[in-house]
C-alpha atoms as a PDB file:
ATOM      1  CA  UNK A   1      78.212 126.365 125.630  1.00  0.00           C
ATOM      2  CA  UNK A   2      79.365 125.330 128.954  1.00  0.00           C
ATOM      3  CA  UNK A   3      77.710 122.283 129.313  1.00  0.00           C
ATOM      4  CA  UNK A   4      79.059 120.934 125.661  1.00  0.00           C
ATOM      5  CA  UNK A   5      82.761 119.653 125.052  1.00  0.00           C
ATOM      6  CA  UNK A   6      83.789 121.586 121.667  1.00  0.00           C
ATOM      7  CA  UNK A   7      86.244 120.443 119.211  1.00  0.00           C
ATOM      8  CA  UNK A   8      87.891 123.056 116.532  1.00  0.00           C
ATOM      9  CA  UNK A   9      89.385 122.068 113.328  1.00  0.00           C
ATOM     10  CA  UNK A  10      91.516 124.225 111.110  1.00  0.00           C
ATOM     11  CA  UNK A  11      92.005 123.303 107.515  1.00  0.00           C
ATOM     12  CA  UNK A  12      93.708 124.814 104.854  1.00  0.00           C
ATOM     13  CA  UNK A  13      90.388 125.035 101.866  1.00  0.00           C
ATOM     14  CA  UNK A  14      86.796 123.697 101.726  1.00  0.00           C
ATOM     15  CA  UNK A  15      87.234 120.055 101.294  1.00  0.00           C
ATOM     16  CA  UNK A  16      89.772 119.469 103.168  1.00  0.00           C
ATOM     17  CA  UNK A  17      87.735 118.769 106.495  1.00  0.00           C
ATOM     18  CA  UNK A  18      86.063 116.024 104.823  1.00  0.00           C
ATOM     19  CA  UNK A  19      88.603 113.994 103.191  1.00  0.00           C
ATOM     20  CA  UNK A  20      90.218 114.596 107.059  1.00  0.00           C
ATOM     21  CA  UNK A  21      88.924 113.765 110.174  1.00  0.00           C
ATOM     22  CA  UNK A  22      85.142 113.763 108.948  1.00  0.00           C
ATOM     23  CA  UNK A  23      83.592 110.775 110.583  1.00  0.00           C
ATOM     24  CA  UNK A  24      85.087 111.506 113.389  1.00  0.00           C
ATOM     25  CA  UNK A  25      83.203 115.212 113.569  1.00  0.00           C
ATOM     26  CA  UNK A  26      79.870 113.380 112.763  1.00  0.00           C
ATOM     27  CA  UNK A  27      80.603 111.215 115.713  1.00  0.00           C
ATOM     28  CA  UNK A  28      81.180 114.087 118.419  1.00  0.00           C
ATOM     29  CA  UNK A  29      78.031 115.949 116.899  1.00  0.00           C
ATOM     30  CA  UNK A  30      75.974 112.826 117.177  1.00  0.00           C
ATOM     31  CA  UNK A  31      77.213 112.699 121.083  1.00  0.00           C
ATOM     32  CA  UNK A  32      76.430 115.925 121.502  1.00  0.00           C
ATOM     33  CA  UNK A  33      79.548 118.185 121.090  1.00  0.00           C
ATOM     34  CA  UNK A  34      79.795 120.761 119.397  1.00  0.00           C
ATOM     35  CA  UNK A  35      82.176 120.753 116.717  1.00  0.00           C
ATOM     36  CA  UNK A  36      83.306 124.295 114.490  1.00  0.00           C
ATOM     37  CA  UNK A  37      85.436 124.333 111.058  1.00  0.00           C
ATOM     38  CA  UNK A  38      87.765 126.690 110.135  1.00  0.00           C
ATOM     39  CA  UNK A  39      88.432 127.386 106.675  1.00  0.00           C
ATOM     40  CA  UNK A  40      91.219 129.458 106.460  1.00  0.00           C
ATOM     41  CA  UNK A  41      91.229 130.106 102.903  1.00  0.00           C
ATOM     42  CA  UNK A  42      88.277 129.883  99.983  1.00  0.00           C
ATOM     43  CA  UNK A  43      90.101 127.880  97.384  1.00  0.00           C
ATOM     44  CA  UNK A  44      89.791 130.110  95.139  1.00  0.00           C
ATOM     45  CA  UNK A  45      92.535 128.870  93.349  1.00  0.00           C
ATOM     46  CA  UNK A  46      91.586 125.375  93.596  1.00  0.00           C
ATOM     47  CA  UNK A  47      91.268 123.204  90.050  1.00  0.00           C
ATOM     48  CA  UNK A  48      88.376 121.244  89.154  1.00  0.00           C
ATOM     49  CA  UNK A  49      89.113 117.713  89.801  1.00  0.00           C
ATOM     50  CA  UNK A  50      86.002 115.971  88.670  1.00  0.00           C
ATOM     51  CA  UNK A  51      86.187 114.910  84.733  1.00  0.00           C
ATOM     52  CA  UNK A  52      82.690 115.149  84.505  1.00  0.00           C
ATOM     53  CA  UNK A  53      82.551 118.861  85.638  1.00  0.00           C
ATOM     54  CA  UNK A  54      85.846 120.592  83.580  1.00  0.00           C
ATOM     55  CA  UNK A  55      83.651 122.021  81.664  1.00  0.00           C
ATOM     56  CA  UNK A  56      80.664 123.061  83.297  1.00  0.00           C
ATOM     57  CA  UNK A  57      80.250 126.936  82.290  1.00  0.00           C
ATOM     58  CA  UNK A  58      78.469 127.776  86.384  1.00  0.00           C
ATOM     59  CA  UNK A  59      81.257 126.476  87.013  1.00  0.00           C
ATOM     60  CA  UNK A  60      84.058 127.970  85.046  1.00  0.00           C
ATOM     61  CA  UNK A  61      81.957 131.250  85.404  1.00  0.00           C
ATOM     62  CA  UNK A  62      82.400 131.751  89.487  1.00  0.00           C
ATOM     63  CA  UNK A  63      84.514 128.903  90.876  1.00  0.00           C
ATOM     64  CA  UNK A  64      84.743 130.865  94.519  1.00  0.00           C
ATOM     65  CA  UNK A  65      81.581 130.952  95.063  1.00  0.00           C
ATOM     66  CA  UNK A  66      80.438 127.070  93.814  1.00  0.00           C
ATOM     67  CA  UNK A  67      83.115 126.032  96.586  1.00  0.00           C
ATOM     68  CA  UNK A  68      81.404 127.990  99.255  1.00  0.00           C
ATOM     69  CA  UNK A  69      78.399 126.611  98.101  1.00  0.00           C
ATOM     70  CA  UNK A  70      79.526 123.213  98.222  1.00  0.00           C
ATOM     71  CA  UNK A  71      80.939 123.962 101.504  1.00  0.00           C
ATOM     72  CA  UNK A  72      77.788 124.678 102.971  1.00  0.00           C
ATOM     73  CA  UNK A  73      76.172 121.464 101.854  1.00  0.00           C
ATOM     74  CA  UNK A  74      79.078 119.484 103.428  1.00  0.00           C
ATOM     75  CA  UNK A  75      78.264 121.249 106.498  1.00  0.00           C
ATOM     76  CA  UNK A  76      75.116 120.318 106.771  1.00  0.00           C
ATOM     77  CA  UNK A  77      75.665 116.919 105.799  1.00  0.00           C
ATOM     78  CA  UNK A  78      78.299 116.767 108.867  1.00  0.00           C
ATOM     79  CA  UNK A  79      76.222 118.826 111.407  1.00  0.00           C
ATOM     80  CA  UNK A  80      79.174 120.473 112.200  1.00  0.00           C
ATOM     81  CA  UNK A  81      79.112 124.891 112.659  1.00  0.00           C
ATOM     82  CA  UNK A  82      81.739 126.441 110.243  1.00  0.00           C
ATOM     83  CA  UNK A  83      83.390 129.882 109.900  1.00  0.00           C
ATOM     84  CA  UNK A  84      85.892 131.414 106.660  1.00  0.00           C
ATOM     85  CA  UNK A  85      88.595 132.773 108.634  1.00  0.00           C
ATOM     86  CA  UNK A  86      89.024 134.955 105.384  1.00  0.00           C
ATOM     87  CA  UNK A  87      92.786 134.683 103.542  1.00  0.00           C
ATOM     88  CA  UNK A  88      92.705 133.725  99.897  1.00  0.00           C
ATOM     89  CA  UNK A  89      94.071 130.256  98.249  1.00  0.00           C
ATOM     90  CA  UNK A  90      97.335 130.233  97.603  1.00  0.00           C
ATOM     91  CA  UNK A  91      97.288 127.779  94.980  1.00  0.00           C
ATOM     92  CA  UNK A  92      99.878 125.062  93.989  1.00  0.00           C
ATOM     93  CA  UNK A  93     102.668 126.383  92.483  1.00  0.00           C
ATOM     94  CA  UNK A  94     104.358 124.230  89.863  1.00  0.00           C
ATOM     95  CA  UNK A  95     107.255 123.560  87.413  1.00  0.00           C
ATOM     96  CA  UNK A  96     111.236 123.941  87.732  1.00  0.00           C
ATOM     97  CA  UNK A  97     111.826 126.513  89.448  1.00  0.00           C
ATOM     98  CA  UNK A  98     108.775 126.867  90.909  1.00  0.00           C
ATOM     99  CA  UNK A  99     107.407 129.930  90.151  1.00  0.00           C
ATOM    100  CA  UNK A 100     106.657 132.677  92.967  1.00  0.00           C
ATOM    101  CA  UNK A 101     103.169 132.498  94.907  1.00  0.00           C
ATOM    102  CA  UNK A 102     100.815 135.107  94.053  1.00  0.00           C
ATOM    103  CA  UNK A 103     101.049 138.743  95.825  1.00  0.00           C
ATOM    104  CA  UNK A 104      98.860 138.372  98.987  1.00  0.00           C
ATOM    105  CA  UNK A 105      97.619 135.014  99.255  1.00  0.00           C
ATOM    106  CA  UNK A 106      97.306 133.294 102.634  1.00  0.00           C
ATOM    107  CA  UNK A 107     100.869 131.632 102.829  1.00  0.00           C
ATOM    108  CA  UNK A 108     102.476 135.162 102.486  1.00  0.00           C
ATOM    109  CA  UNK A 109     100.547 136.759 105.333  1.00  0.00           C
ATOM    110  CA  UNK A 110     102.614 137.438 107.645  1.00  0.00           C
ATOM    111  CA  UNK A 111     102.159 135.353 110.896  1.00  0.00           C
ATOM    112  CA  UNK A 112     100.965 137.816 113.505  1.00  0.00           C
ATOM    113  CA  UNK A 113      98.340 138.529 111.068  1.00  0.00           C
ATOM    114  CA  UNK A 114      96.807 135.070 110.590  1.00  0.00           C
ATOM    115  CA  UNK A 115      97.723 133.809 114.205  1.00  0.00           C
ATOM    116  CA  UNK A 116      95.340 137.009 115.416  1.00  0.00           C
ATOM    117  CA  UNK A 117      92.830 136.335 113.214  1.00  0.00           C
ATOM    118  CA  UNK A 118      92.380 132.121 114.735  1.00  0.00           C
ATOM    119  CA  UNK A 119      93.521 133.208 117.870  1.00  0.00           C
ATOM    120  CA  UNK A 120      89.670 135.383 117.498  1.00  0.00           C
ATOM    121  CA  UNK A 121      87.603 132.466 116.923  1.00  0.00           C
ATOM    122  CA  UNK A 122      89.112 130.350 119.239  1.00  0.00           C
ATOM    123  CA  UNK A 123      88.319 132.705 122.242  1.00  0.00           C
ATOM    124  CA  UNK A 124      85.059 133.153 120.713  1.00  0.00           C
ATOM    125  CA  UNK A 125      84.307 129.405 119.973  1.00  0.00           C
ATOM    126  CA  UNK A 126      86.439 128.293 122.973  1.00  0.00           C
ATOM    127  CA  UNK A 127      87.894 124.937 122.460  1.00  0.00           C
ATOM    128  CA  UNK A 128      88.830 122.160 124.691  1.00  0.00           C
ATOM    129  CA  UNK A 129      90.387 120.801 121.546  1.00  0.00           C
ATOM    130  CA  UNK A 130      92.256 121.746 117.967  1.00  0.00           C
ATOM    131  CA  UNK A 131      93.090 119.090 114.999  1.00  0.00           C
ATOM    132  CA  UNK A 132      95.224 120.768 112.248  1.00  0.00           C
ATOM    133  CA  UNK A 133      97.838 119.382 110.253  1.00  0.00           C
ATOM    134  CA  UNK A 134     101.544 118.398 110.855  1.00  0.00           C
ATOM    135  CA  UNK A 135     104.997 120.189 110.212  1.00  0.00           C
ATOM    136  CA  UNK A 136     104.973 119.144 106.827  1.00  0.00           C
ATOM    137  CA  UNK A 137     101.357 119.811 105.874  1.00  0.00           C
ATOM    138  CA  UNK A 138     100.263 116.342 105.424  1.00  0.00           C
ATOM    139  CA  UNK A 139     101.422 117.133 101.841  1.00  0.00           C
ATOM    140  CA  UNK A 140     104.020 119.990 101.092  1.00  0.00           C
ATOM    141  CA  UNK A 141     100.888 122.209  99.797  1.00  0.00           C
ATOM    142  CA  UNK A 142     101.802 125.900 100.571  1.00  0.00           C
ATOM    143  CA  UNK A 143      98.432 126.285 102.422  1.00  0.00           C
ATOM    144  CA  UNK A 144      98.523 123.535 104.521  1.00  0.00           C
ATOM    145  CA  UNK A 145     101.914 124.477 105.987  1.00  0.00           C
ATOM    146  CA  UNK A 146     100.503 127.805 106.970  1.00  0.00           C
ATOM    147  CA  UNK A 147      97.907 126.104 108.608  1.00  0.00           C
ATOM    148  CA  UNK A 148      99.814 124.412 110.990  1.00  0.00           C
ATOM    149  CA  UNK A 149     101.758 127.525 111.748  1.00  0.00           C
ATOM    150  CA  UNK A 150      99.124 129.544 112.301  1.00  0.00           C
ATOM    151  CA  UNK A 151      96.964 126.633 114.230  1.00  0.00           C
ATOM    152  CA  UNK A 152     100.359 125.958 116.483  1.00  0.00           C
ATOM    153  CA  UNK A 153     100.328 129.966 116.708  1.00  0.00           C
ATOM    154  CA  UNK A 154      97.299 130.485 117.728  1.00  0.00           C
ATOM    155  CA  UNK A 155      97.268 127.369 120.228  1.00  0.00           C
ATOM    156  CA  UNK A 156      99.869 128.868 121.954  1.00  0.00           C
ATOM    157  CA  UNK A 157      98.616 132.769 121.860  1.00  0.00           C
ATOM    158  CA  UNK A 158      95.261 132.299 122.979  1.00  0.00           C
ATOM    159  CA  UNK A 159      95.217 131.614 126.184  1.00  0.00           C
ATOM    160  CA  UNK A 160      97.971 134.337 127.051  1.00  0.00           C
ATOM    161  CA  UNK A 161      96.606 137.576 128.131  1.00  0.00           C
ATOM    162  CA  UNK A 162      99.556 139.588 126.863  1.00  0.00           C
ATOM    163  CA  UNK A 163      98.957 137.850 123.048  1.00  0.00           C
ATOM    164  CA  UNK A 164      96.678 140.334 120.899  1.00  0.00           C
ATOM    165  CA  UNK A 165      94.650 141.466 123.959  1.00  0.00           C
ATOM    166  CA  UNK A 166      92.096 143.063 122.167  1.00  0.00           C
ATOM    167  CA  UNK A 167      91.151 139.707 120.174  1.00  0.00           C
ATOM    168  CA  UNK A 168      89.025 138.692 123.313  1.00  0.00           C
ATOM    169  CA  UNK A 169      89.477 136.556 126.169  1.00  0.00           C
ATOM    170  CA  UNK A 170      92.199 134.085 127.357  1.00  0.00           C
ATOM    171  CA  UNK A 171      91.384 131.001 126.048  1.00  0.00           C
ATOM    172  CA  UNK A 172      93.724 128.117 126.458  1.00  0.00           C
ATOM    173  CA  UNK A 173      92.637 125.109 124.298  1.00  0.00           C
ATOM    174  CA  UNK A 174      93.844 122.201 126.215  1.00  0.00           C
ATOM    175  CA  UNK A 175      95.010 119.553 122.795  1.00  0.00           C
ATOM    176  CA  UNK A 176      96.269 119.646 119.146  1.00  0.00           C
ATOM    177  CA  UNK A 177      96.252 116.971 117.209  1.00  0.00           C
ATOM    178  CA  UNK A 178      97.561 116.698 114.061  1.00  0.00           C
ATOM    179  CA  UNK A 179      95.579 114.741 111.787  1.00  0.00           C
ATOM    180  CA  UNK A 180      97.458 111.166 110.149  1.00  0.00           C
ATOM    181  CA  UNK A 181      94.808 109.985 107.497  1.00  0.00           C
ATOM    182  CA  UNK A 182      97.086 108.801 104.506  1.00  0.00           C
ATOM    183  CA  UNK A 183      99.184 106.580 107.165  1.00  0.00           C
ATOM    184  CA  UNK A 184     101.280 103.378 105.161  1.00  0.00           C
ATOM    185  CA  UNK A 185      99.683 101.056 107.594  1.00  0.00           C
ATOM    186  CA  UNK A 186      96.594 102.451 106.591  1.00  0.00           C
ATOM    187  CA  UNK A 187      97.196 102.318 102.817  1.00  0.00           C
ATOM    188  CA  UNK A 188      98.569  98.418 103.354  1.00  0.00           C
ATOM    189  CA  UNK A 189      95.518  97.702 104.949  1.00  0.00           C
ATOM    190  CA  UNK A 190      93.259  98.589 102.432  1.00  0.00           C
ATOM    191  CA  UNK A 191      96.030  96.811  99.435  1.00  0.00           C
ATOM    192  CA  UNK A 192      96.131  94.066 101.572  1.00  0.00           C
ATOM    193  CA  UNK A 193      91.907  93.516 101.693  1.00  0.00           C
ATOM    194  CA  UNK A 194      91.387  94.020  98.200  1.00  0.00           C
ATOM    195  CA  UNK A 195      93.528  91.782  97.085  1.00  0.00           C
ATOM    196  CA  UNK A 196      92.779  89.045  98.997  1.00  0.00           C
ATOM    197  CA  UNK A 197      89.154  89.642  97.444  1.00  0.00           C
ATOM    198  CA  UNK A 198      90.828  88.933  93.977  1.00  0.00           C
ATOM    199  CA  UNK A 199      90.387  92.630  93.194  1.00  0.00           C
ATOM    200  CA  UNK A 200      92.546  94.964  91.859  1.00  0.00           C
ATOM    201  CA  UNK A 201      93.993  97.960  94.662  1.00  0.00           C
ATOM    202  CA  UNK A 202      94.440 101.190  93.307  1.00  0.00           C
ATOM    203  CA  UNK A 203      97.337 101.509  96.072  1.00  0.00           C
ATOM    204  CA  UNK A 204     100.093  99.470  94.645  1.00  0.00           C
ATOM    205  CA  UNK A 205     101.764 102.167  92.990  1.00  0.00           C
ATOM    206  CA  UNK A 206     101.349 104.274  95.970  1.00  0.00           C
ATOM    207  CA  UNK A 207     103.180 101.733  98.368  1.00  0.00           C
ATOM    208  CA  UNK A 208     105.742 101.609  95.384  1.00  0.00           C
ATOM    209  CA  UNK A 209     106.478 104.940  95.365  1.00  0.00           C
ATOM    210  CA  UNK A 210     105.805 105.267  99.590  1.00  0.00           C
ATOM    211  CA  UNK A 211     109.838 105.419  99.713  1.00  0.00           C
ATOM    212  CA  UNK A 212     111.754 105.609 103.264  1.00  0.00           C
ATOM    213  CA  UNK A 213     109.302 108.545 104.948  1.00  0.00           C
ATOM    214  CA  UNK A 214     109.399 107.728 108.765  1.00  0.00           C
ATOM    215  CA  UNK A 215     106.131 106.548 110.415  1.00  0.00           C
ATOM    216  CA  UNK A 216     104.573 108.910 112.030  1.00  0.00           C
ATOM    217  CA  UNK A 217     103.422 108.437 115.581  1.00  0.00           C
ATOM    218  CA  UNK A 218      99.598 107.458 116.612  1.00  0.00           C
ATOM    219  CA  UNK A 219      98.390 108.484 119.738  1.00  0.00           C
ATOM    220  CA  UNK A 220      94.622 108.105 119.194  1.00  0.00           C
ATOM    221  CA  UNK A 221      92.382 106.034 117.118  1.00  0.00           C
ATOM    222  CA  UNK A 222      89.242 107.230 117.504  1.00  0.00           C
ATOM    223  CA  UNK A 223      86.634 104.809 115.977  1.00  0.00           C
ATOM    224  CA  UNK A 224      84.172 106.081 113.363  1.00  0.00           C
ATOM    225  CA  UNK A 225      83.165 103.709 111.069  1.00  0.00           C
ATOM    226  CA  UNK A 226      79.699 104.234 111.119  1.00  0.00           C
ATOM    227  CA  UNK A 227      80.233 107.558 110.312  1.00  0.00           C
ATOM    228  CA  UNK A 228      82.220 106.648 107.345  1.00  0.00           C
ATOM    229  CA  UNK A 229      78.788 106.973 104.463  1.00  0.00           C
ATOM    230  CA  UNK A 230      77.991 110.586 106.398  1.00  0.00           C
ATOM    231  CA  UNK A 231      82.226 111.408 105.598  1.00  0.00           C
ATOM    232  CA  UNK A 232      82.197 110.372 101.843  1.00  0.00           C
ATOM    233  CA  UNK A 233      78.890 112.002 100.919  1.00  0.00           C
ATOM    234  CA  UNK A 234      80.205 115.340 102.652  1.00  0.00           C
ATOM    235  CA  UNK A 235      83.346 114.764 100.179  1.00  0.00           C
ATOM    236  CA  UNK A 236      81.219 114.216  97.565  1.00  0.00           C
ATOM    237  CA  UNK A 237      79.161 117.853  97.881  1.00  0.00           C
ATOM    238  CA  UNK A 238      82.612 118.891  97.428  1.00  0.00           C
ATOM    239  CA  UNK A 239      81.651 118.247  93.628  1.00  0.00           C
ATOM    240  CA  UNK A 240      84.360 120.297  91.810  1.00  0.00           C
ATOM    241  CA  UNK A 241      87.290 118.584  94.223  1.00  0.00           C
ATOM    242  CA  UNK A 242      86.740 114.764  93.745  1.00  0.00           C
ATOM    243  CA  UNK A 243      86.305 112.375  91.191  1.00  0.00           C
ATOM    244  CA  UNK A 244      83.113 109.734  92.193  1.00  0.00           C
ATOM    245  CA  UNK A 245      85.082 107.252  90.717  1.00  0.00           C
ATOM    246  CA  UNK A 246      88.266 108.149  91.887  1.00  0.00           C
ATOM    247  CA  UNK A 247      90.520 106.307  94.375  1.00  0.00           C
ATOM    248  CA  UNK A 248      88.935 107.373  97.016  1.00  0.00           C
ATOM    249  CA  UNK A 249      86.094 105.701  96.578  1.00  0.00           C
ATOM    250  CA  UNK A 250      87.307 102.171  95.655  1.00  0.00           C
ATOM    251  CA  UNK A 251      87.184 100.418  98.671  1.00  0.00           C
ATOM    252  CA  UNK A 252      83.622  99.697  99.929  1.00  0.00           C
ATOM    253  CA  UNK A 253      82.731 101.027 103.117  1.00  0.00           C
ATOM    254  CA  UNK A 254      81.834  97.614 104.715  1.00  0.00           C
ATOM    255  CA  UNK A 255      85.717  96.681 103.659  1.00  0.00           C
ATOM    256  CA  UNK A 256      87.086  99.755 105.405  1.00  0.00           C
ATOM    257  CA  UNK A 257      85.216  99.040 108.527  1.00  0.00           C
ATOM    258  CA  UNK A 258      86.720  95.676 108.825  1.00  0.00           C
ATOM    259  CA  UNK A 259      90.319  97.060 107.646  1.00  0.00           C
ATOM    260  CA  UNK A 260      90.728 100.080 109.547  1.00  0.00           C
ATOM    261  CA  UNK A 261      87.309 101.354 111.062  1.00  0.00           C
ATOM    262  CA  UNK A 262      89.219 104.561 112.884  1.00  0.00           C
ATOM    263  CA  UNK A 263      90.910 108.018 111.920  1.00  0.00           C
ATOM    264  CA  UNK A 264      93.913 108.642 113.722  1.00  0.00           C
ATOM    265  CA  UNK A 265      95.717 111.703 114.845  1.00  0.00           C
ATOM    266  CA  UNK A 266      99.039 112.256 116.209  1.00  0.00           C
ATOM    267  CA  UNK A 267      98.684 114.130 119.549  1.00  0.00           C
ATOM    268  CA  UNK A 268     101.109 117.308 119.216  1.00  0.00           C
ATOM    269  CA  UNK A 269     100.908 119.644 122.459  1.00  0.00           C
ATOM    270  CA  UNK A 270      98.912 119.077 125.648  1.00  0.00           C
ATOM    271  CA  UNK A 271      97.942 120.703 128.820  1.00  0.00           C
ATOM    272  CA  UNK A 272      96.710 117.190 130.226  1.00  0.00           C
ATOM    273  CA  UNK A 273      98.435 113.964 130.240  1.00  0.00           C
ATOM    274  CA  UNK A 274      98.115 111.631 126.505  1.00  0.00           C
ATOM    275  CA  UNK A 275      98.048 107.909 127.082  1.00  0.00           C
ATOM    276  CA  UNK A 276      98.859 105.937 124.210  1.00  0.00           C
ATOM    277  CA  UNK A 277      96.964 104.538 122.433  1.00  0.00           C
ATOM    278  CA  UNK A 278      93.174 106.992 123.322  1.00  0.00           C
ATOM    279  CA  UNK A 279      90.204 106.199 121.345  1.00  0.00           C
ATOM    280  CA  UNK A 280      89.044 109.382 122.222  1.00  0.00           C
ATOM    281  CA  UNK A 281      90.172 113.450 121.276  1.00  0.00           C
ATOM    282  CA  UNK A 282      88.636 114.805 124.365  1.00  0.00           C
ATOM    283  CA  UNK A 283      90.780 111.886 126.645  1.00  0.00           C
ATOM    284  CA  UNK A 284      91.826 113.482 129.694  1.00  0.00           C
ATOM    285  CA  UNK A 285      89.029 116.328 130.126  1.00  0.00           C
ATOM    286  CA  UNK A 286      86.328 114.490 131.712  1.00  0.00           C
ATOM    287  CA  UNK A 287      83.599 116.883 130.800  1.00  0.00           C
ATOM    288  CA  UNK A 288      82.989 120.767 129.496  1.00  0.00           C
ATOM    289  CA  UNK A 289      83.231 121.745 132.995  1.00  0.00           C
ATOM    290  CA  UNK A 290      85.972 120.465 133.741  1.00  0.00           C
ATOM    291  CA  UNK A 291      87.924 121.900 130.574  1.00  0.00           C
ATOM    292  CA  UNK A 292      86.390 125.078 131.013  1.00  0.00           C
ATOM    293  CA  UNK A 293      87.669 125.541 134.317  1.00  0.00           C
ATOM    294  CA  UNK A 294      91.410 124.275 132.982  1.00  0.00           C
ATOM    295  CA  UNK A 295      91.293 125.972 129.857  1.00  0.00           C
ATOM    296  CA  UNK A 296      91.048 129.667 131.694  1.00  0.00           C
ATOM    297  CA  UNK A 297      93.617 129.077 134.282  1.00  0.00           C
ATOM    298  CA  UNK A 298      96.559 130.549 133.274  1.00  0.00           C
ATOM    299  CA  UNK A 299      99.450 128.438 135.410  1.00  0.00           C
ATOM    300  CA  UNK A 300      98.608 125.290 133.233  1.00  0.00           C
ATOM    301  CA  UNK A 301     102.353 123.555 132.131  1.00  0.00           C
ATOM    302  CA  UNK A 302     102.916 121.125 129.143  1.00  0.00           C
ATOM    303  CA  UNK A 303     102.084 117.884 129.644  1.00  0.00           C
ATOM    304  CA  UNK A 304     102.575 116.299 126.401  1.00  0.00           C
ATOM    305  CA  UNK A 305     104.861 117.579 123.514  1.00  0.00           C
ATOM    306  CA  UNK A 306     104.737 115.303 120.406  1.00  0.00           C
ATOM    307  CA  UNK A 307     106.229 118.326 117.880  1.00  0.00           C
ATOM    308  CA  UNK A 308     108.909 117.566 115.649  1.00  0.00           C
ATOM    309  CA  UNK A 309     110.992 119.529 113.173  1.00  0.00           C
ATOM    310  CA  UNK A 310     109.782 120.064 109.423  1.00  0.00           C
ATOM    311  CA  UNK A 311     111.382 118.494 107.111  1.00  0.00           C
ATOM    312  CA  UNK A 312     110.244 120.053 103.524  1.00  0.00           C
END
């Protein structure tokens, strides 16, 4: 792998790397990098979220296993590698009080057990780069909280020998970013084209509801938009998780290109220098060699820390 730059991402359930950061994974395999997902959890306890398929009896007989099956086909639709990192859904509690998540599920591991388990693949897969999500989750979904503890973690363990020595070698990825899809200048965007088209948006009552949440800060904008068809048919193997004719899909993909044709992510902790605004994750390593050669030293120091405190 040492001539390739390689890009990790670490999501919560299947599904969630392709409503996140998709295009931009079919655009580093199409340039040649290699690219590996990390499902940290099976979503076993997901719902089924497409009308047409509540009552599908495959379906309602083995739910675990259609995911991983429609994992699969969004893997191959991406060209990305993939691995289960092996903790079960935790599911999304609700109600007043909320009730208590169920005994062992992934966001009740306790850290040193889920950090050792990424901190594995990472020095296996060896990363110049990690995408996760941010302090709050993106959304305040048990799972996806985890997963940025356990991504930040790991980022941090792996490339100290000390940290769970028997887990292999020292790896030190070099970037996290934390992915910022649902952004409000995003979502204004897309309002914003539609109507002047005379159509209705399906975002108004979004941007209603959007409230006083800060903005979050973009680093990168890494554009993508001809990856966006190769994106929303990978979300669309996810057949159990998405409605067809659901918001996502309401705003052709020739309108999105001219709105916003990039995903952005919020740069979190670096070993090399982040100058707003890249177009480009692997900014700053100029090639695998290069990160290889930074990514097992081990007197590397900070040079960009974007983290903030959690605030749900």
């Amino acid at each position: 792998m040492a001539d390739r730059l390689r890009l990790m991402a670490v999501h919560a359930h299947p599904d969630d790397e392709s409503s996140k950061g998709a295009a931009t994974m079919a655009k580093y395999v199409a340039l040649g990098r290699d690219v590996l997902v990390v499902s940290c959890t099976g979503g076993e306890r997901g719902d089924v979220l497409n009308p047409g398929l509540k009552d599908d009896p495959h379906i309602a007989r083995d739910l675990p296993r259609v995911r991983r099956e429609e994992m699969q086909r969004a893997q191959e639709i991406l060209g990305v590698q993939h691995t289960w990192l092996g903790f079960v859904d935790s599911g999304l509690p609700e109600g007043d009080p909320l009730p208590p998540l169920p005994e062992g599920c992934f966001a009740l591991e306790p850290l040193e057990v889920t950090t050792e388990a990424l901190v594995r693949e990472i020095r296996r897969f060896r990363p110049h780069v990690l995408t996760t999500y941010d302090e709050n989750g993106g959304y305040p979904h048990p799972d996806h909280i985890m997963c940025h503890r356990v991504s930040m973690a790991a980022f941090e363990a792996a490339g100290d020998p000390a940290a769970y020595p028997h887990a292999g070698e020292p790896w030190q990825p070099l970037k996290i970013y934390y992915h910022q899809t649902f952004t409000k200048d995003r979502i204004v965007a897309f309002h914003e084209a539609l109507t002047a088209l005379g159509e209705e948006s399906p975002y108004a009552e979004w941007l209603e509801n959007w409230g006083d949440r800060p903005a979050r800060t973009i680093t990168t904008r890494v554009h993508c938009a001809d990856y966006f068809d190769q994106r929303d048919q990978a979300l669309l193997a996810h057949a159990t998780q998405v409605d067809p004719d659901g918001t996502w899909f309401r705003v052709p993909r020739d309108l999105q290109a001219q709105a916003w044709p990039t995903e952005d992510y919020e740069a979190a902790l670096s070993y090399v220098p982040v100058e707003p605004i890249e177009d480009d994750l692997f900014a700053g390593i100029r090639d695998a060699a290069e990160g290889d050669a930074l990514a097992t030293r081990t007197d590397l120091a900070i040079a960009y820390d974007g983290r903030t405190e959690a605030t749900v």
